[in-house]
C-alpha atoms as a PDB file:
ATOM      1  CA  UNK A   1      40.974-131.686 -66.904  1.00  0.00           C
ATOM      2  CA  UNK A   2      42.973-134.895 -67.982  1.00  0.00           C
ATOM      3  CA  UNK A   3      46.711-135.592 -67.509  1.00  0.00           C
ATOM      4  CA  UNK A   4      48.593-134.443 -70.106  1.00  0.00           C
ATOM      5  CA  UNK A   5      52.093-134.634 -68.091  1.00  0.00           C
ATOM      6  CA  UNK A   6      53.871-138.367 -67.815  1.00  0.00           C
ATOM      7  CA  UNK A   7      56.036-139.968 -65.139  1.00  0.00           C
ATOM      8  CA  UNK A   8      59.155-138.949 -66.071  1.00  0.00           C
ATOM      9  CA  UNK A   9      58.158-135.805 -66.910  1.00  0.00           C
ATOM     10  CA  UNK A  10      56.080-135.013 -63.763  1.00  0.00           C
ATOM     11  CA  UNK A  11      59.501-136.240 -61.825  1.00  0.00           C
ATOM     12  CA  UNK A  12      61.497-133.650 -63.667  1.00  0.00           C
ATOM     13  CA  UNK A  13      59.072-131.663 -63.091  1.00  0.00           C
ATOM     14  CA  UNK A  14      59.278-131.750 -58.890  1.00  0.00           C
ATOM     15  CA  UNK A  15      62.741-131.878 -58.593  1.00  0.00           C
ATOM     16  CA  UNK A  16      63.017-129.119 -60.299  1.00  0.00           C
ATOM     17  CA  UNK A  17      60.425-126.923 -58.368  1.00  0.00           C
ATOM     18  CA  UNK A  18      61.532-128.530 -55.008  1.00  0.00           C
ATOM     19  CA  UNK A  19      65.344-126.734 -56.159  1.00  0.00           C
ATOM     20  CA  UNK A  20      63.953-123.591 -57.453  1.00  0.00           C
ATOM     21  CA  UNK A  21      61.458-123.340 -54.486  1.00  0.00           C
ATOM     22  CA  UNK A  22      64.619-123.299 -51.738  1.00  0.00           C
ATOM     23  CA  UNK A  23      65.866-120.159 -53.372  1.00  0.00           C
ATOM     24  CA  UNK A  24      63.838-119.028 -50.881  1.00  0.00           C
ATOM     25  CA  UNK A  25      66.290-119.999 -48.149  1.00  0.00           C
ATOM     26  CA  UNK A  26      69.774-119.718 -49.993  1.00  0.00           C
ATOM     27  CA  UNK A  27      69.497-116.222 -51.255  1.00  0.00           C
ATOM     28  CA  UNK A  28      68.821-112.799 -49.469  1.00  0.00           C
ATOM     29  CA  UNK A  29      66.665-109.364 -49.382  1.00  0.00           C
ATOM     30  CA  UNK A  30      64.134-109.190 -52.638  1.00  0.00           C
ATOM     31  CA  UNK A  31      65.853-111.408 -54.980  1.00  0.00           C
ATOM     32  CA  UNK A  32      65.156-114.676 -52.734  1.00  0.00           C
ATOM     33  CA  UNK A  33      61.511-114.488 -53.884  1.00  0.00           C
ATOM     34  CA  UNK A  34      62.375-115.675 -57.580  1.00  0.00           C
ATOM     35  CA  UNK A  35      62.304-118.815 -55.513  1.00  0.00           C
ATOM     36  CA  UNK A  36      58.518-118.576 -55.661  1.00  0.00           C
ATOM     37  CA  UNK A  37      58.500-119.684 -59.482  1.00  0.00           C
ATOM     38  CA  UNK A  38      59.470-122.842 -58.358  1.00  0.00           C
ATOM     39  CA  UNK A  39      55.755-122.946 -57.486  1.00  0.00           C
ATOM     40  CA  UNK A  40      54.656-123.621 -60.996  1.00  0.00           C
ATOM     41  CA  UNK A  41      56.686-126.452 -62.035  1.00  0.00           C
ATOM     42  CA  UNK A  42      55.761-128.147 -58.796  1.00  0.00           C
ATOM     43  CA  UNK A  43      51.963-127.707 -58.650  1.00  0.00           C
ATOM     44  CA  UNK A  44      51.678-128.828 -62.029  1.00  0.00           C
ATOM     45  CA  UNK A  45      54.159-132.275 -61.801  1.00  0.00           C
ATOM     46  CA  UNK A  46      51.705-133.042 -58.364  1.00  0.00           C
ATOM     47  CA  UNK A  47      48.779-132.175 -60.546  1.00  0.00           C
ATOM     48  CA  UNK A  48      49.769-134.255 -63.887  1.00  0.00           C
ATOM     49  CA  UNK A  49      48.535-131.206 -65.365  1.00  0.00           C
ATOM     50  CA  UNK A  50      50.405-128.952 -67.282  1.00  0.00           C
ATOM     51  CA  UNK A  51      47.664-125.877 -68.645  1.00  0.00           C
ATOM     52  CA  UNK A  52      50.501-124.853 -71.438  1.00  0.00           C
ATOM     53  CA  UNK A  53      51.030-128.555 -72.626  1.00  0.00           C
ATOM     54  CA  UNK A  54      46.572-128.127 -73.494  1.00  0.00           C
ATOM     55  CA  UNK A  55      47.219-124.956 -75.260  1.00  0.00           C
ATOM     56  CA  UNK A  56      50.286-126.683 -77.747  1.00  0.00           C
ATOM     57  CA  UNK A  57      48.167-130.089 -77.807  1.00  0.00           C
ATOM     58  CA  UNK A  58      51.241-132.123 -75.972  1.00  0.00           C
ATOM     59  CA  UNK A  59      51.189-135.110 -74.285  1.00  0.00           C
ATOM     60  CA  UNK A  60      53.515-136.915 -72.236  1.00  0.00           C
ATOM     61  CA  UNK A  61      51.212-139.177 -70.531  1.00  0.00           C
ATOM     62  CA  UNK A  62      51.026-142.649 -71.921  1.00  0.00           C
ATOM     63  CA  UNK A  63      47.539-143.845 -73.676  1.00  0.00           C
ATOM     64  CA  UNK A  64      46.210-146.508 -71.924  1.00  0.00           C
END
């Protein structure tokens, strides 16, 4: 598994979860648990792997 997600991208990429994931807090009963998608965009910007990104053949990552 080699990173396929860049530096701008993988910042994007945890903001994003980080505001998705406090859904959690901000809204009530059932419909606070979309929060949880913020999951996704945050595992994979810590990971610098995005398993989508392998499947289309994109690269963000710069070659070194």
């Amino acid at each position: 598994m080699s990173a396929n997600v860049g530096t701008v991208d993988r910042i994007i990429r945890i903001i994003l979860g980080l505001a998705i994931l406090s859904l959690l807090f901000v809204l009530e009963g059932n419909l606070k648990y979309i929060g949880l998608i913020g999951l996704i965009p945050l595992i994979t910007g810590l990971a610098k792997f995005c398993p989508l990104y392998s499947l289309f053949k994109i690269n963000t990552c710069q070659k070194k």
